[in-house]
C-alpha atoms as a PDB file:
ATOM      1  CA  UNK A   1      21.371 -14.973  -0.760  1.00  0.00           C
ATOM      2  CA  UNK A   2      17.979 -15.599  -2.954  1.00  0.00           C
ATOM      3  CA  UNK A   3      18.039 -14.306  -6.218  1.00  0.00           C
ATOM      4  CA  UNK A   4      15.004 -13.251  -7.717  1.00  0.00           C
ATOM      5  CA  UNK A   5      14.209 -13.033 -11.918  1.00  0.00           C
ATOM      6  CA  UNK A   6      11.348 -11.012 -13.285  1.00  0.00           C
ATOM      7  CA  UNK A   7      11.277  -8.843  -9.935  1.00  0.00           C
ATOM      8  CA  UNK A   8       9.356  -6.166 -11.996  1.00  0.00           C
ATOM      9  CA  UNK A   9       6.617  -8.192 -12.945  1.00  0.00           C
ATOM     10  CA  UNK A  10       4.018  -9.318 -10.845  1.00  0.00           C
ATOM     11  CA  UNK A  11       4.953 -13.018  -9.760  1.00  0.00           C
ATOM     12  CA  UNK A  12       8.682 -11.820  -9.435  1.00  0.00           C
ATOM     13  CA  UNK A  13       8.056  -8.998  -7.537  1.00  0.00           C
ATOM     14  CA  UNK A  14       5.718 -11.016  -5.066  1.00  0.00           C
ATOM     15  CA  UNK A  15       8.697 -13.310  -4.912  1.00  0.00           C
ATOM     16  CA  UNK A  16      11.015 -10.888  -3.762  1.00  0.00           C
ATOM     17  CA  UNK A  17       8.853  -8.987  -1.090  1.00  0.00           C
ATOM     18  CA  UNK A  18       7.716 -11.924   0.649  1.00  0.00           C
ATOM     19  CA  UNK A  19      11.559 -12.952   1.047  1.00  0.00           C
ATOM     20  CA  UNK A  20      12.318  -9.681   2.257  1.00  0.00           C
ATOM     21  CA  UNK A  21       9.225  -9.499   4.934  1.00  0.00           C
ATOM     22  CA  UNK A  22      11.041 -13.037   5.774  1.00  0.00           C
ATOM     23  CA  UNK A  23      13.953 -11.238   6.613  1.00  0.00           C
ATOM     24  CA  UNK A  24      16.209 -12.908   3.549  1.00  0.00           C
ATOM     25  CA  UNK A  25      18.872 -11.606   1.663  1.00  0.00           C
ATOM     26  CA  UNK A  26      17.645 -10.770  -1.711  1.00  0.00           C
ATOM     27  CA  UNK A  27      19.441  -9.758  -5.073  1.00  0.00           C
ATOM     28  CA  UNK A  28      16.552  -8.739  -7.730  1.00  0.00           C
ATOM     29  CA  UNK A  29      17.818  -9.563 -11.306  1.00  0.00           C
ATOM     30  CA  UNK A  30      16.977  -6.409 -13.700  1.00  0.00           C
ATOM     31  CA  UNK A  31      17.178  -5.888 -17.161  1.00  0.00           C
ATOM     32  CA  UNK A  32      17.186  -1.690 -16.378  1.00  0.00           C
ATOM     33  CA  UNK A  33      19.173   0.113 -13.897  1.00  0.00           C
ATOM     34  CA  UNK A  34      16.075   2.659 -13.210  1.00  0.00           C
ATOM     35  CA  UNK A  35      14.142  -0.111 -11.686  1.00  0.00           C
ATOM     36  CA  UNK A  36      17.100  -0.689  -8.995  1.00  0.00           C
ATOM     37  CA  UNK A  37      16.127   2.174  -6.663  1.00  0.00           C
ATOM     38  CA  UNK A  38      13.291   1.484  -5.334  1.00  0.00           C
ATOM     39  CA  UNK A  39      14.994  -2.007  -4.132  1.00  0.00           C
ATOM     40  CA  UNK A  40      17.744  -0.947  -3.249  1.00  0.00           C
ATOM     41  CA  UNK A  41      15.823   1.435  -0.846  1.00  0.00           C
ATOM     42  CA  UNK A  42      13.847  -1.963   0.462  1.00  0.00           C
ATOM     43  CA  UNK A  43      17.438  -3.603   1.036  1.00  0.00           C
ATOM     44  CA  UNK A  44      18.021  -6.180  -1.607  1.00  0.00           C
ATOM     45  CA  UNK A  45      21.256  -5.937  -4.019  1.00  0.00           C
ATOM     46  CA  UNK A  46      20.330  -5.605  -7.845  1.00  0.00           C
ATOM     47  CA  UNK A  47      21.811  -7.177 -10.649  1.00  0.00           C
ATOM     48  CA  UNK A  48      21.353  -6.138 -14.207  1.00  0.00           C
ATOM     49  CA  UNK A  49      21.593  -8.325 -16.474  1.00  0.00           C
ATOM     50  CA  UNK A  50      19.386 -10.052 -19.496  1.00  0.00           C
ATOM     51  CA  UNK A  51      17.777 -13.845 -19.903  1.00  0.00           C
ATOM     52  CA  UNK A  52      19.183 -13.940 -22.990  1.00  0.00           C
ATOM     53  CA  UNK A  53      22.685 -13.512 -21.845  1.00  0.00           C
ATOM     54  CA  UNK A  54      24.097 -16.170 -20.136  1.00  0.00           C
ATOM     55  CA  UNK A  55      27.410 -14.918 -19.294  1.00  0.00           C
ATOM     56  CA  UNK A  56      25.409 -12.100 -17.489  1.00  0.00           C
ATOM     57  CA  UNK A  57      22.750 -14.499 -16.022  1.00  0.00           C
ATOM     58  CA  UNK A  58      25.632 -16.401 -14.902  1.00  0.00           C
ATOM     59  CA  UNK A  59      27.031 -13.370 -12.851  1.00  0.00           C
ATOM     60  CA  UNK A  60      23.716 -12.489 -11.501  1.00  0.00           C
ATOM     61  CA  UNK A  61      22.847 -15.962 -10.078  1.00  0.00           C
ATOM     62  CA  UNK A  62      27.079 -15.977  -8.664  1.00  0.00           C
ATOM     63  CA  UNK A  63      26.937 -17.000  -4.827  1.00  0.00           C
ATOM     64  CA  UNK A  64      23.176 -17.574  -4.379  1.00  0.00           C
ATOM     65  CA  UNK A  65      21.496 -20.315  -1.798  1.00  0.00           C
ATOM     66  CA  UNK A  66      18.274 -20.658  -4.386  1.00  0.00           C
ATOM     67  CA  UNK A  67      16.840 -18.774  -7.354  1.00  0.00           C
ATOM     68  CA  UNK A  68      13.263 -17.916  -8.270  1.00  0.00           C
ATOM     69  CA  UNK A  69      13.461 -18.447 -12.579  1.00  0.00           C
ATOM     70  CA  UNK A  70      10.574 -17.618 -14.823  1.00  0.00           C
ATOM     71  CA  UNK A  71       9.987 -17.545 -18.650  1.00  0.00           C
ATOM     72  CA  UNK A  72       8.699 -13.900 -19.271  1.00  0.00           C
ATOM     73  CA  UNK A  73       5.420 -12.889 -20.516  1.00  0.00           C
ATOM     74  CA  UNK A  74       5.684 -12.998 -24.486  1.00  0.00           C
ATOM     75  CA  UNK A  75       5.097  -9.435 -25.650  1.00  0.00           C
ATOM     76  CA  UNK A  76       6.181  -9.674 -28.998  1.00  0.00           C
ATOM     77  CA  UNK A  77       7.724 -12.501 -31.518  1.00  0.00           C
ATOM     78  CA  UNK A  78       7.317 -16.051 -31.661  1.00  0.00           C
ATOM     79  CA  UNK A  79       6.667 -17.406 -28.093  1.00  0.00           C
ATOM     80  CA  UNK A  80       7.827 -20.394 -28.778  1.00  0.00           C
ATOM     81  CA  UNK A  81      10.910 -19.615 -30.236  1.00  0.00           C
ATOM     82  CA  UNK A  82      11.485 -17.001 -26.936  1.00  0.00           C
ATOM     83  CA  UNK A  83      10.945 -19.746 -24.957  1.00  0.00           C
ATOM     84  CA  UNK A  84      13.608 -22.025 -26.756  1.00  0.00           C
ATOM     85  CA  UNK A  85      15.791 -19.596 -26.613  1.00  0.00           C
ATOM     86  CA  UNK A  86      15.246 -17.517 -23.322  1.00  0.00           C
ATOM     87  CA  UNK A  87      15.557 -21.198 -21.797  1.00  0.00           C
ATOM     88  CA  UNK A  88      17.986 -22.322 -23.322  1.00  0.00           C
ATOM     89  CA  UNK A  89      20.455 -19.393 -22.040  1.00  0.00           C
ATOM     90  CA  UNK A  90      19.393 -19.848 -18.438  1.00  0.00           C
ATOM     91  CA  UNK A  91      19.576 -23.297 -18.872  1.00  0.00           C
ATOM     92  CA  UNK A  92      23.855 -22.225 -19.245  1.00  0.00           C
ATOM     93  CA  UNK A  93      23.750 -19.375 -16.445  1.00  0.00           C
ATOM     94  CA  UNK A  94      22.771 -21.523 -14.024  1.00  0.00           C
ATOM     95  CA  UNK A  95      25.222 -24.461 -15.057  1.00  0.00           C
ATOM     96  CA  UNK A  96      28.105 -21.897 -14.764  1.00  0.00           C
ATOM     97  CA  UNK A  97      26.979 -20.607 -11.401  1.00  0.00           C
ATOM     98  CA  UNK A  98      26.556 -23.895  -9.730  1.00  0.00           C
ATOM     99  CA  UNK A  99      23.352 -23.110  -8.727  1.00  0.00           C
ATOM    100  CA  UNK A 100      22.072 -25.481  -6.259  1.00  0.00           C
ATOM    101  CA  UNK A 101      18.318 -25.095  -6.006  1.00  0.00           C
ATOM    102  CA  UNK A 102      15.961 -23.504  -7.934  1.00  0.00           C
ATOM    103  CA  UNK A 103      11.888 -22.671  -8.014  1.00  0.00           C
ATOM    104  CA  UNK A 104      11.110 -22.029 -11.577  1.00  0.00           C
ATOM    105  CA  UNK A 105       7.521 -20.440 -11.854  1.00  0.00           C
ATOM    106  CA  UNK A 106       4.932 -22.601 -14.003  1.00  0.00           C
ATOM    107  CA  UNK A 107       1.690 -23.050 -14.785  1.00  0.00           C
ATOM    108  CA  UNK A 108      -1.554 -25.523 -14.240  1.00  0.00           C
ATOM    109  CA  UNK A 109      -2.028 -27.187 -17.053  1.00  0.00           C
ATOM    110  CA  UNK A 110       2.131 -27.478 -17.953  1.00  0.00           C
ATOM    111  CA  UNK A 111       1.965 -30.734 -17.943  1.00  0.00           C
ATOM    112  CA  UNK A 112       0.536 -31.030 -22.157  1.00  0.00           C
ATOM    113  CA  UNK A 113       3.167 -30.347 -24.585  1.00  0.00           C
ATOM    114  CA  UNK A 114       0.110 -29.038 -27.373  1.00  0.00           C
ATOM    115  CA  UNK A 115      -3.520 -27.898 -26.659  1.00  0.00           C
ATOM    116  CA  UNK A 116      -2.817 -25.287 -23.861  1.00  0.00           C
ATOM    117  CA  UNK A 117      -1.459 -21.954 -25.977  1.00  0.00           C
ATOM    118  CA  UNK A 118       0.980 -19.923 -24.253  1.00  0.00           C
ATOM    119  CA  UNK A 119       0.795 -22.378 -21.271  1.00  0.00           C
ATOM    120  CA  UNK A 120       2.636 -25.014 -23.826  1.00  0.00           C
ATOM    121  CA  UNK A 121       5.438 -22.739 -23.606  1.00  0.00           C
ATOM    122  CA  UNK A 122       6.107 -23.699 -19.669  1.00  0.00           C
ATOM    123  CA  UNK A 123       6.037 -27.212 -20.943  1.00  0.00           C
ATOM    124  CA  UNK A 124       9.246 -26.728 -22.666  1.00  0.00           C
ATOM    125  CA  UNK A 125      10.465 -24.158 -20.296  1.00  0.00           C
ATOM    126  CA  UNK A 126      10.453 -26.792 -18.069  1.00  0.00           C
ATOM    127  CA  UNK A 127      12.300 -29.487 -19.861  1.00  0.00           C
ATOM    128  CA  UNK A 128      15.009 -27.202 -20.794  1.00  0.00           C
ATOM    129  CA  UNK A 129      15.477 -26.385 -16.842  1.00  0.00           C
ATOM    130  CA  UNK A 130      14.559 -29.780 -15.754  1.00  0.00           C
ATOM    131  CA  UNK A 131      18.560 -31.327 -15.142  1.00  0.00           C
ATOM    132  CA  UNK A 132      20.267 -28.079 -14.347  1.00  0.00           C
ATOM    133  CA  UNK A 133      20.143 -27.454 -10.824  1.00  0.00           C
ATOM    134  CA  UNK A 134      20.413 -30.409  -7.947  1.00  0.00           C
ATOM    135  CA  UNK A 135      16.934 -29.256  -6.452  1.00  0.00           C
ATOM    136  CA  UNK A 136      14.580 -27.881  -8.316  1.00  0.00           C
ATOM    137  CA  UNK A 137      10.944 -27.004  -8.117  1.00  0.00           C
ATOM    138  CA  UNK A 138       8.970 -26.248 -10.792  1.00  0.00           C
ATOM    139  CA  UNK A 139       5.552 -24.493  -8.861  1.00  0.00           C
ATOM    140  CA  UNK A 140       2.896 -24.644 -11.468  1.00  0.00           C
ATOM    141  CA  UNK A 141       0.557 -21.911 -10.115  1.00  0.00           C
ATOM    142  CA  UNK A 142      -3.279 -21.212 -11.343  1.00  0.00           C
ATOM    143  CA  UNK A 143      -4.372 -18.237 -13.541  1.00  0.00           C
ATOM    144  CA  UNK A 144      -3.321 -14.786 -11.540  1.00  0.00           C
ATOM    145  CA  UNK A 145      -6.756 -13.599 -10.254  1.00  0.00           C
ATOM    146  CA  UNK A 146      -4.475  -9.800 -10.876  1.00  0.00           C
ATOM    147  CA  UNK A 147      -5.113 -10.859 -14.656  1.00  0.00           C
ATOM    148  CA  UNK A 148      -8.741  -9.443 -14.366  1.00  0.00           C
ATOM    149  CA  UNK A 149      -6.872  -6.440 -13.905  1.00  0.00           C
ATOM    150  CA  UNK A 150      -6.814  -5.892 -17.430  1.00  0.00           C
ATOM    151  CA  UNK A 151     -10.197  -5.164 -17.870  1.00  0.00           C
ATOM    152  CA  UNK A 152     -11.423  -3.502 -14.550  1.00  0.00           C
ATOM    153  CA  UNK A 153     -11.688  -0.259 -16.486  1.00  0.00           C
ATOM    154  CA  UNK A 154     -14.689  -1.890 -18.353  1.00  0.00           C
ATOM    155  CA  UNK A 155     -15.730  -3.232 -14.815  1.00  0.00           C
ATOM    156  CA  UNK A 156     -15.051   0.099 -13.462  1.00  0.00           C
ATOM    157  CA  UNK A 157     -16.483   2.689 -16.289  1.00  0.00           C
ATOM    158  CA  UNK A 158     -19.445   0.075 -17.343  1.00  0.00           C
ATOM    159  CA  UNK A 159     -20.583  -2.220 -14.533  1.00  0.00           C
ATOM    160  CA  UNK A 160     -19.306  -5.779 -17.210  1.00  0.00           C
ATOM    161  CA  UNK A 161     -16.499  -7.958 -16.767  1.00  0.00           C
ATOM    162  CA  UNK A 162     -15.521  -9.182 -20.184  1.00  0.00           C
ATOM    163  CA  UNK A 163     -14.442 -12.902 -19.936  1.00  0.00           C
ATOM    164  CA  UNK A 164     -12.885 -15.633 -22.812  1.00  0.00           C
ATOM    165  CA  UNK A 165     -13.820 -17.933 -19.862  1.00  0.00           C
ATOM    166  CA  UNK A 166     -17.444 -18.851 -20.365  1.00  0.00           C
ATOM    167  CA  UNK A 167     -18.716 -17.242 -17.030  1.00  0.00           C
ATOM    168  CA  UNK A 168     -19.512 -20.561 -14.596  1.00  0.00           C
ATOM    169  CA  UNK A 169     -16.425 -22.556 -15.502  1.00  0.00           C
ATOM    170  CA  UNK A 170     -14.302 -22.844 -11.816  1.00  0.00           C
ATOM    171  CA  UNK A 171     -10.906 -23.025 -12.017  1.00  0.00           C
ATOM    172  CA  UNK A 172      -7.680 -22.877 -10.587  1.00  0.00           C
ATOM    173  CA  UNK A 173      -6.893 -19.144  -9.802  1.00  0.00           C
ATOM    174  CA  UNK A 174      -4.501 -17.828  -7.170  1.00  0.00           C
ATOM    175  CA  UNK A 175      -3.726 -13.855  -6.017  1.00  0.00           C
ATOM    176  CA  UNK A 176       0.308 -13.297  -6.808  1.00  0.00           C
ATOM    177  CA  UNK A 177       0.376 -12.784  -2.851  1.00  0.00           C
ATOM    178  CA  UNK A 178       0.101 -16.381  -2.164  1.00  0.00           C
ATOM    179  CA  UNK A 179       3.034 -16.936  -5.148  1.00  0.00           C
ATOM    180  CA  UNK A 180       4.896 -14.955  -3.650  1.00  0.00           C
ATOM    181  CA  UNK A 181       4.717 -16.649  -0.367  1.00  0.00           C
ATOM    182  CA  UNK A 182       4.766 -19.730  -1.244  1.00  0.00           C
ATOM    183  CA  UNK A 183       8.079 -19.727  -3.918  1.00  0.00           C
ATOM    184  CA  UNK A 184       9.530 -17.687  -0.914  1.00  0.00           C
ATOM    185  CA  UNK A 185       8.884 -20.393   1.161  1.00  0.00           C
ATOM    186  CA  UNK A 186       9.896 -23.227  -1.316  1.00  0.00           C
ATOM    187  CA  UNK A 187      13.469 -21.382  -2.349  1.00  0.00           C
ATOM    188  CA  UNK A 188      14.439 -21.843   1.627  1.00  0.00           C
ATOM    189  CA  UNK A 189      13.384 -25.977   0.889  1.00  0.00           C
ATOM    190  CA  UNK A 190      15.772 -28.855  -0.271  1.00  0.00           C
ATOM    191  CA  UNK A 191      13.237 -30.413  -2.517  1.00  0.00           C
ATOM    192  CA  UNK A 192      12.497 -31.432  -5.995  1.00  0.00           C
ATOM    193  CA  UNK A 193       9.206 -31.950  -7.764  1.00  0.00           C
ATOM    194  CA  UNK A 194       6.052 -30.255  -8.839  1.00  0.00           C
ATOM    195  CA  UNK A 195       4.159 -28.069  -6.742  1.00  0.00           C
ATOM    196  CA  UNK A 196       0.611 -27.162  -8.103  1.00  0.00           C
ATOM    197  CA  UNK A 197      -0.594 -23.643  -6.361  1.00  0.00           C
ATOM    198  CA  UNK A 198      -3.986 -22.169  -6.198  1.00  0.00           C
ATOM    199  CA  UNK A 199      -6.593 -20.252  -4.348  1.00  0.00           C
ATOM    200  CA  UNK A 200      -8.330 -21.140  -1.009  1.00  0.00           C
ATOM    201  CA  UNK A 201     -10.692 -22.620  -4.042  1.00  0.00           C
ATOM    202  CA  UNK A 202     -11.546 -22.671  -7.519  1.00  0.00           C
ATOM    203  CA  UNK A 203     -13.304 -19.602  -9.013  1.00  0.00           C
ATOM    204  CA  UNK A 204     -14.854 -18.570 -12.234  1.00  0.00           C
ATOM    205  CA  UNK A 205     -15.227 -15.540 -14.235  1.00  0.00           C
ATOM    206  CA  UNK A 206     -18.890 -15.217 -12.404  1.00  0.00           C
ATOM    207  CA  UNK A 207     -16.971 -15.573  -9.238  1.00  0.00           C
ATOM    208  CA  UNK A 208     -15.289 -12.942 -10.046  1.00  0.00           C
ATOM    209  CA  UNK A 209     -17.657 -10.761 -11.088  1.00  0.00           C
ATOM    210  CA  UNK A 210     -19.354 -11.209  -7.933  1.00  0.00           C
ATOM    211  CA  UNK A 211     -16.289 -10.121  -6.070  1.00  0.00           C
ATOM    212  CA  UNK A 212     -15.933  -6.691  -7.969  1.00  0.00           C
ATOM    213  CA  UNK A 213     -19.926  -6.297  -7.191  1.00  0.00           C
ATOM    214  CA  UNK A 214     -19.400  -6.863  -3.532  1.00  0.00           C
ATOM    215  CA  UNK A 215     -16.261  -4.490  -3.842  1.00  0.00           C
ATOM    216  CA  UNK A 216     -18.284  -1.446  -5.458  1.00  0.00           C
ATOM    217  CA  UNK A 217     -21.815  -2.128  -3.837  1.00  0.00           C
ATOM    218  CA  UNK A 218     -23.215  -2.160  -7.462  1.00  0.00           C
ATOM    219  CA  UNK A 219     -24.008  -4.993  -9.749  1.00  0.00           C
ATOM    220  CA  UNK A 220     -21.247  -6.351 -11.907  1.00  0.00           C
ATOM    221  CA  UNK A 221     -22.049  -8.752 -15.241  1.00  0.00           C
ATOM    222  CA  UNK A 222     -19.501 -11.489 -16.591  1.00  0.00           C
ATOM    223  CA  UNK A 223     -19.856 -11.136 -20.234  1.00  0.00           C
ATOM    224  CA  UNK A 224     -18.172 -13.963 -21.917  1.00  0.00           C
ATOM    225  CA  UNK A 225     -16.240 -12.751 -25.227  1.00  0.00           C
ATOM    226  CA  UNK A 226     -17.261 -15.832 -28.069  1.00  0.00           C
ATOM    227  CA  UNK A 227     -14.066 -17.172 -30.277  1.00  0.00           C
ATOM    228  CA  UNK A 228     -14.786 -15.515 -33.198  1.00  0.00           C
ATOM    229  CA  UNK A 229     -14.556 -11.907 -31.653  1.00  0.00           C
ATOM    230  CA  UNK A 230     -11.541 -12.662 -30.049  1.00  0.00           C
ATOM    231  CA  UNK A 231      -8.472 -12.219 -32.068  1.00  0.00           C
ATOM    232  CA  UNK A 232     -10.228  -9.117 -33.458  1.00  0.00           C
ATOM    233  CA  UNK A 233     -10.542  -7.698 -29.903  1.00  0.00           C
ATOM    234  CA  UNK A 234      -6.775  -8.799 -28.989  1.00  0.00           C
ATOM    235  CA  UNK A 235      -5.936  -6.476 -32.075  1.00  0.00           C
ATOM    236  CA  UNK A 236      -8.093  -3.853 -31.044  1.00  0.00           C
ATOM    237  CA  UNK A 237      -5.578  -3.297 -27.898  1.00  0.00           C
ATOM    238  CA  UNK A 238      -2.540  -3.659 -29.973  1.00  0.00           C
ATOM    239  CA  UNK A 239      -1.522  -7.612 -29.200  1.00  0.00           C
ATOM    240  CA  UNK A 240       0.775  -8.971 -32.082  1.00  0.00           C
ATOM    241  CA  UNK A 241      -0.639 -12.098 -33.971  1.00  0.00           C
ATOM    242  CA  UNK A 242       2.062 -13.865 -32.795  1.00  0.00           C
ATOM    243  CA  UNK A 243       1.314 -13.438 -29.071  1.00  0.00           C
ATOM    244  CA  UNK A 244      -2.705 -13.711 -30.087  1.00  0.00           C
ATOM    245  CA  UNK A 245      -2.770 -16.596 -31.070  1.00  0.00           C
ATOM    246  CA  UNK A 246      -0.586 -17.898 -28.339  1.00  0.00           C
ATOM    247  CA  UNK A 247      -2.667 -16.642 -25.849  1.00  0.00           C
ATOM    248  CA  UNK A 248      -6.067 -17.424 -27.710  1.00  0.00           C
ATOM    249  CA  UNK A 249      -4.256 -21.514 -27.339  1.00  0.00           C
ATOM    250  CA  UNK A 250      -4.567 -20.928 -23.855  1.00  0.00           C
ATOM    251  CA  UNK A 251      -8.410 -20.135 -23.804  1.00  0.00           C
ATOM    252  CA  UNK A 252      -9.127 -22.942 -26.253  1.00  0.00           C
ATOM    253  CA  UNK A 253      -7.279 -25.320 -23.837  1.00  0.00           C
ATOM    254  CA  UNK A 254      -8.966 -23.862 -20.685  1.00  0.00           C
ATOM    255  CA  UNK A 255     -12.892 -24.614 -22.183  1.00  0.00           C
ATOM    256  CA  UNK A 256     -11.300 -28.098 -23.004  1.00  0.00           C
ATOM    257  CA  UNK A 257     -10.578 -28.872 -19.560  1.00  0.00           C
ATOM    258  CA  UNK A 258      -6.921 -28.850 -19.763  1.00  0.00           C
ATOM    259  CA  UNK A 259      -6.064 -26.436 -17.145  1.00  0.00           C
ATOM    260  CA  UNK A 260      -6.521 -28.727 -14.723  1.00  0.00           C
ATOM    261  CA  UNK A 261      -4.188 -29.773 -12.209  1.00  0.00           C
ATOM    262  CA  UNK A 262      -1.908 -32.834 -12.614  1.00  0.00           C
ATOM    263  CA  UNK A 263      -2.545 -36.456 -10.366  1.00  0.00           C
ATOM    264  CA  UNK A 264       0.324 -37.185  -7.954  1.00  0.00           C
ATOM    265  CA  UNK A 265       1.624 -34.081  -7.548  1.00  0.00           C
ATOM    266  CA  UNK A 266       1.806 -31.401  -4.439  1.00  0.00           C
ATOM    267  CA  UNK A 267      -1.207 -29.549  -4.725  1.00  0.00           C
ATOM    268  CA  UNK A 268      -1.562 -26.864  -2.542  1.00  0.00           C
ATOM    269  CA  UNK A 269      -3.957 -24.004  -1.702  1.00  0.00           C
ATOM    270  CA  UNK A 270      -3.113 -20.328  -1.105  1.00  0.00           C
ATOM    271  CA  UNK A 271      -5.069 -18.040   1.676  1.00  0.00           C
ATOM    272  CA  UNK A 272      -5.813 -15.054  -0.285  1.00  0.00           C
ATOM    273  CA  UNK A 273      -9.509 -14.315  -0.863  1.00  0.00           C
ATOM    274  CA  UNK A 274     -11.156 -13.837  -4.287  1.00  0.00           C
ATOM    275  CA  UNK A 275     -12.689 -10.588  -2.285  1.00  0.00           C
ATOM    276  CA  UNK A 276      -9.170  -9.559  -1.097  1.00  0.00           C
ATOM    277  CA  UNK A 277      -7.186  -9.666  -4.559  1.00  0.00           C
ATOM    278  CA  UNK A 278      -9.863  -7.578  -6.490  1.00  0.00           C
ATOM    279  CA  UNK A 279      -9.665  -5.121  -3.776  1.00  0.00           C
ATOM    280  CA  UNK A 280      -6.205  -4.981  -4.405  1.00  0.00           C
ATOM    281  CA  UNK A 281      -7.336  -4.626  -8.308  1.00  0.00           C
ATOM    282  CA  UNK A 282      -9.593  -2.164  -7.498  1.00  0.00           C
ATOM    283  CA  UNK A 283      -7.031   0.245  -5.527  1.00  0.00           C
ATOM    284  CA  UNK A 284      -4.980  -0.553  -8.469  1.00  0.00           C
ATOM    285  CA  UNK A 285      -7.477   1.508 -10.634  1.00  0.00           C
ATOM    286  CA  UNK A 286      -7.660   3.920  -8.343  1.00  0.00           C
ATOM    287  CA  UNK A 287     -11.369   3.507  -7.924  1.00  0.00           C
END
């Protein structure tokens, strides 16, 4: 039995598919029961149960070969302190369900403790997680190409693709297809270590712009977003400061070069096409 956290979400729910196209047994980990259908109907069990509470966790994670673990996406608060104490609690679930190997999603970049935003969030995630389970992998993946989902309407309605990465900068993305696969294919591993995940190669915003041209036979311009509009334009769409400024971090650390993947660890390079995840974005949008 694989048990699967943050099946709702993008990574998560990659996670669990690919097990179940693998033919796995799957429990999906849900925080509400209206979510359960739907994979139920695909055959895995569902759990309900919060990261906050271990004794629940605990109960969730009872019985299972390997987990898939994640720290959410902040959406409100203090990221940090989420992160403390989201990890913290999992940290105790999966000491009281014996759990005996773990993948724990990550990011590029994990390895600085300050400079990196949000990203320095994984950085504790993972030493809170690090000494809990006899094999564990943490798979540091590269920024989800699906991310440029959030602004295909603008792609979509006005032929721009507004970027905080300055427009020629390459660098690690991956599709949440190849996550999927690949912590699918980890969580049935005996291993420990870091696993660094991204595309067939490194792309940049232009790259990516490209991509949505060649999808909608029309032109399609990056058009990079400077600092100082920003935080204003994270307002604009309703992002707490807290969470701002976290995520802000990030883009600060990705034009200093530290999203960059670590020496001496697994690096390894998904199959999914920049032109086959923002078709997928695309028929997203319903364009």
């Amino acid at each position: 039995m694989y048990v699967v956290l943050g099946a709702s979400g993008r990574a998560g729910g990659a996670v669990a598919h690919a097990l179940i196209e693998r033919g796995e047994a799957v429990r999906v980990v849900l925080r509400r029961s209206e979510q359960a259908g739907r994979w139920r109907a695909l055959g895995a069990e569902a759990a309900l149960a919060g990261m906050e509470d271990a004794e629940a966790m605990a109960t969730a994670l009872e019985g299972a070969s390997a987990a898939f673990l994640l720290n959410p996406p902040p959406a409100n608060g203090d990221p940090y302190l989420q992160t403390d104490e989201l990890g913290a609690a999992l940290a105790e679930a999966v000491r009281q369900a014996r759990l005996p190997r773990a993948v724990v999603l990550s990011s590029i970049g994990a390895q600085h403790a300050t400079g990196t935003g949000v990203i320095t969030t994984l950085n504790r995630f993972e030493a809170l997680l690090k000494d809990t389970v006899p094999a564990i992998v943490f798979m540091r993946s590269g920024y989800f190409v699906e991310t440029w989902g959030e602004v295909a309407q603008a792609v979509l309605a006005e032929n721009v693709l507004p970027t905080f990465i300055e427009p020629s900068l390459k660098i690690p993305m991956v599709s949440t297809l190849d996550v999927g696969r690949v912590a699918a294919s980890l969580l049935c591993e005996a291993r420990t270590g870091i696993v660094e995940l991204g595309g067939p190669q490194d792309w940049s915003a232009g790259d990516v712009a490209e991509a949505f041209a060649g999808v909608l036979g029309r032109p399609v311009t990056p058009v990079f977003v400077p600092p100082q509009h920003r935080a204003a334009l994270l307002a604009g769409e309703g992002v707490p400061d807290d969470v701002a400024s976290a995520l802000l971090g990030m883009y600060e650390g990705i034009a200093h070069g530290l999203f960059a993947r670590e020496h001496g660890n697994d690096h390894r390079r998904g199959t999914v096409s920049l032109r086959e995840a923002v078709e997928r974005i695309v028929a997203a949008a319903g364009c």
